[in-house]
N, C-alpha and C. Protein backbone atom coordinates (compact mmCIF):
# COMPACT_ATOMS: atom_id res chain seq x y z
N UNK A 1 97.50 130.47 118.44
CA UNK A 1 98.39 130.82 119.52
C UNK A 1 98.33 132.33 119.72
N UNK A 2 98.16 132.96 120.93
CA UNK A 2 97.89 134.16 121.16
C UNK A 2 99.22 134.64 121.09
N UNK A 3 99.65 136.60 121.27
CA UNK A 3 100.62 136.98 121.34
C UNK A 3 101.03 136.30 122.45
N UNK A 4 100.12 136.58 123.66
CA UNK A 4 100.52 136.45 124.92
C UNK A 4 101.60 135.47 125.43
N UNK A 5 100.95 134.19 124.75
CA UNK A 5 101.82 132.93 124.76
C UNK A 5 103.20 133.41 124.35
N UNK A 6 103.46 133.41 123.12
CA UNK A 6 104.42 133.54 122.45
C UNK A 6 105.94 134.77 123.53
N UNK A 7 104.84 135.70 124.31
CA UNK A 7 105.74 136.44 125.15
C UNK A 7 106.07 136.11 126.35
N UNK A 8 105.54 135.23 126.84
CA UNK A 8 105.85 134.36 128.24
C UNK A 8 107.24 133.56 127.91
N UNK A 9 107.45 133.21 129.13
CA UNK A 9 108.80 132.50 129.41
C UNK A 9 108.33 131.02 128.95
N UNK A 10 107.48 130.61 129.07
CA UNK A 10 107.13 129.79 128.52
C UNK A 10 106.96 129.20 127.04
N UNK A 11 106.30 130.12 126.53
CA UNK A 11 105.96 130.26 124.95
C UNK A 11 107.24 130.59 124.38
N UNK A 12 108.01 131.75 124.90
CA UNK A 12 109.15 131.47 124.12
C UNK A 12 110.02 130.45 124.00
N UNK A 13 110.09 129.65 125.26
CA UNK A 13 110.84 128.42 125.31
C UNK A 13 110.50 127.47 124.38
N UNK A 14 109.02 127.58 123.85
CA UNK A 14 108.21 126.03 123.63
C UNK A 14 108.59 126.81 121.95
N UNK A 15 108.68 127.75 121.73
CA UNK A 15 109.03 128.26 120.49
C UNK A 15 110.52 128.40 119.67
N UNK A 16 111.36 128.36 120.46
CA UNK A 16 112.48 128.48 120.15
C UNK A 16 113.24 127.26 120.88
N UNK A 17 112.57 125.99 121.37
CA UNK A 17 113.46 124.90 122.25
C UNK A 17 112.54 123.66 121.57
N UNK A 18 111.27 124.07 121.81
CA UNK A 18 110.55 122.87 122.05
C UNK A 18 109.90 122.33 120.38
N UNK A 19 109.93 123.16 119.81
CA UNK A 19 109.50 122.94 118.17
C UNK A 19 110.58 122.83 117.61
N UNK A 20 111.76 123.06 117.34
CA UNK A 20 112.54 123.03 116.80
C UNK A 20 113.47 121.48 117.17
N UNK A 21 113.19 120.86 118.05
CA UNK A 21 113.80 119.72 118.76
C UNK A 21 112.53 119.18 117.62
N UNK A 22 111.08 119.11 117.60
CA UNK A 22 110.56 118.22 117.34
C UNK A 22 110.45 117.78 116.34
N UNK A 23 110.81 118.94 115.24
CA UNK A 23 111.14 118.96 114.09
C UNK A 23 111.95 118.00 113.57
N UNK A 24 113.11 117.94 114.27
CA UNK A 24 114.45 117.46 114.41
C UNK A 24 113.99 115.54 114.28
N UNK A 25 113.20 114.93 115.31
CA UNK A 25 113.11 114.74 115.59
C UNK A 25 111.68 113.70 114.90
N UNK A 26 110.98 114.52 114.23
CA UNK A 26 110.51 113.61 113.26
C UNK A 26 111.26 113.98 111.71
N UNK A 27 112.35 114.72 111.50
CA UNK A 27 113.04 114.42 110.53
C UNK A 27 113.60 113.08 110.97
N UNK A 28 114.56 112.68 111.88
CA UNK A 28 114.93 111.54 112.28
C UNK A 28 114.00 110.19 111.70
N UNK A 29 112.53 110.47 112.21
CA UNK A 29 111.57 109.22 112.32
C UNK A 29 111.48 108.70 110.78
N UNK A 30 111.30 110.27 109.79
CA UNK A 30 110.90 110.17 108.79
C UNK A 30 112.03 109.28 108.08
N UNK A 31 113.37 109.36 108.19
CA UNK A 31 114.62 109.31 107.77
C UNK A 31 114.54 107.05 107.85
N UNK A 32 114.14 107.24 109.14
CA UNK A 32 114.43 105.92 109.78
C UNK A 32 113.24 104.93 108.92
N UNK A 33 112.20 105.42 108.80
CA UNK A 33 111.18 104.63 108.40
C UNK A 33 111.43 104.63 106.57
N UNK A 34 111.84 105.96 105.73
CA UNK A 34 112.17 104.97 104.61
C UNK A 34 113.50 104.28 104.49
N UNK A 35 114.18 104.13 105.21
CA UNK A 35 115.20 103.15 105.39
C UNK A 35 114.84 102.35 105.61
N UNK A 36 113.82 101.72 106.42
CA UNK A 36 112.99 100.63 106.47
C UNK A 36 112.45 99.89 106.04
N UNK A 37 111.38 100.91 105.11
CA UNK A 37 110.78 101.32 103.76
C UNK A 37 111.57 100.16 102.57
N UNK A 38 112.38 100.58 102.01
CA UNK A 38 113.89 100.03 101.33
C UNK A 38 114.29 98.59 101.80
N UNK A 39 114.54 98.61 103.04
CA UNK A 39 115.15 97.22 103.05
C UNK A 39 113.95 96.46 103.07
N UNK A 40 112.55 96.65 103.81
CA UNK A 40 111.92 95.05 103.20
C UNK A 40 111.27 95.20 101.80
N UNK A 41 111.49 96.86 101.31
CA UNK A 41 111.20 96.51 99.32
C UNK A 41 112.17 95.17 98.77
N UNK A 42 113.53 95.60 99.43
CA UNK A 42 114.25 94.75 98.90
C UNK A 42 114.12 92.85 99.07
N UNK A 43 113.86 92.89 100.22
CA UNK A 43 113.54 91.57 101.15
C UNK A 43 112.51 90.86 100.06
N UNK A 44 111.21 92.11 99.83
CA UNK A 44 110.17 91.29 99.37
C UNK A 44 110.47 90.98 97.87
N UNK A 45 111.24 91.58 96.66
CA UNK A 45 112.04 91.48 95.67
C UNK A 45 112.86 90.38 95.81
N UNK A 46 113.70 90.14 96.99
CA UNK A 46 113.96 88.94 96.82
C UNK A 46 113.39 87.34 96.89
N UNK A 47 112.34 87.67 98.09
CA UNK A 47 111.37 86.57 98.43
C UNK A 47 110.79 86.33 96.58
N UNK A 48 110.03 87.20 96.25
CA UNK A 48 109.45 86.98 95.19
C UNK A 48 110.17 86.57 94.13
N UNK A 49 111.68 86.49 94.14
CA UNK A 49 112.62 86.38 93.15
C UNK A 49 112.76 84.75 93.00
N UNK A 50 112.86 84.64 94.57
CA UNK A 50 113.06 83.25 95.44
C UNK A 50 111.33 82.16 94.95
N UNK A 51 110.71 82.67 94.68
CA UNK A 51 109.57 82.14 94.77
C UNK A 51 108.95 81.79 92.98
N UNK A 52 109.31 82.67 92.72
CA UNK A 52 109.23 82.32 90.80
C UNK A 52 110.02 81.62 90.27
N UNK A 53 111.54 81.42 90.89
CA UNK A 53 112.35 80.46 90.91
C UNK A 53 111.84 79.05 91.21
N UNK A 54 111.49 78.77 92.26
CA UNK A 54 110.68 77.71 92.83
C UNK A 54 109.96 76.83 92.03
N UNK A 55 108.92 78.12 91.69
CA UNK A 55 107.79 77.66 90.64
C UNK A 55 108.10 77.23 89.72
N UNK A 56 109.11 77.90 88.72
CA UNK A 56 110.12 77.56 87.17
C UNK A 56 110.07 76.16 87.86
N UNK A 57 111.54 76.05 88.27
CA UNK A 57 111.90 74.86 88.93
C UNK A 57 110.70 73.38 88.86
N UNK A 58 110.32 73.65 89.72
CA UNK A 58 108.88 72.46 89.96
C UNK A 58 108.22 72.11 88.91
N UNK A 59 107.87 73.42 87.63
CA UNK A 59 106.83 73.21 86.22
C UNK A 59 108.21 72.19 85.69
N UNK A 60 109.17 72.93 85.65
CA UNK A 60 110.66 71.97 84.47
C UNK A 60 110.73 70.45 85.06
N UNK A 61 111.05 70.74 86.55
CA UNK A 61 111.01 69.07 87.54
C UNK A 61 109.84 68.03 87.12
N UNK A 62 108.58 68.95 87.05
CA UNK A 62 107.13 68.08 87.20
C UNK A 62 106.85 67.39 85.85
N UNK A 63 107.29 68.21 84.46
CA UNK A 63 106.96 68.05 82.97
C UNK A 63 108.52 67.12 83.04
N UNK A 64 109.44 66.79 83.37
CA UNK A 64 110.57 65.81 82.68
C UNK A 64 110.05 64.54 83.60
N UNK A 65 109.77 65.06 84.95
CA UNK A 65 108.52 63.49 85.72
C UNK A 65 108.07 63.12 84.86
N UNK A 66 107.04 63.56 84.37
CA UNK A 66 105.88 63.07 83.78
C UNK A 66 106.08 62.53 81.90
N UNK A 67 106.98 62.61 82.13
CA UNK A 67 107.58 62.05 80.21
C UNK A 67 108.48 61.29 81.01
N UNK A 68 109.05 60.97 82.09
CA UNK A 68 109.72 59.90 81.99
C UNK A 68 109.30 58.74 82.65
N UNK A 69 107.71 59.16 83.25
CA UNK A 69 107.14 58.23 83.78
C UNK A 69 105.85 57.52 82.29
N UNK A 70 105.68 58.38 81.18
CA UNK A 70 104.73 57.70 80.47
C UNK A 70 105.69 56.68 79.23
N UNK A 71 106.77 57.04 79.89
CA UNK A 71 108.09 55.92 78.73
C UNK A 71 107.90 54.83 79.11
């Protein structure tokens, strides 16, 4: 960026208005996305919680089947 810029009505605007908003602005994005981030960590912690459960379940269900079907 030249001086020049920076001394125009322009450049100063885009310097003291326009960067400082954008800043702002992907602090926001950044903010929003690990919040995001977090809730489907959590989602997928539970799915997977939900899903080893399942599995337990079905091996305990499938092995008391199968001994009470060779009686």
């Amino acid at each position: 960026m030249t001086s020049e810029f920076a001394k125009s009505q322009i450049g100063k605007k885009f310097l003291t208005n326009d960067i400082p908003q954008l800043v702002v602005a992907l602090n926001k994005l950044t903010e929003a996305m690990n919040e995001s981030n977090k809730i489907e960590e959590k989602k997928l912690l539970i799915e997977q919680k939900r899903y080893l459960n399942e599995t337990k379940n079905a091996r305990t269900t499938g092995s008391s089947e199968d001994s009470t079907v060779a009686e």
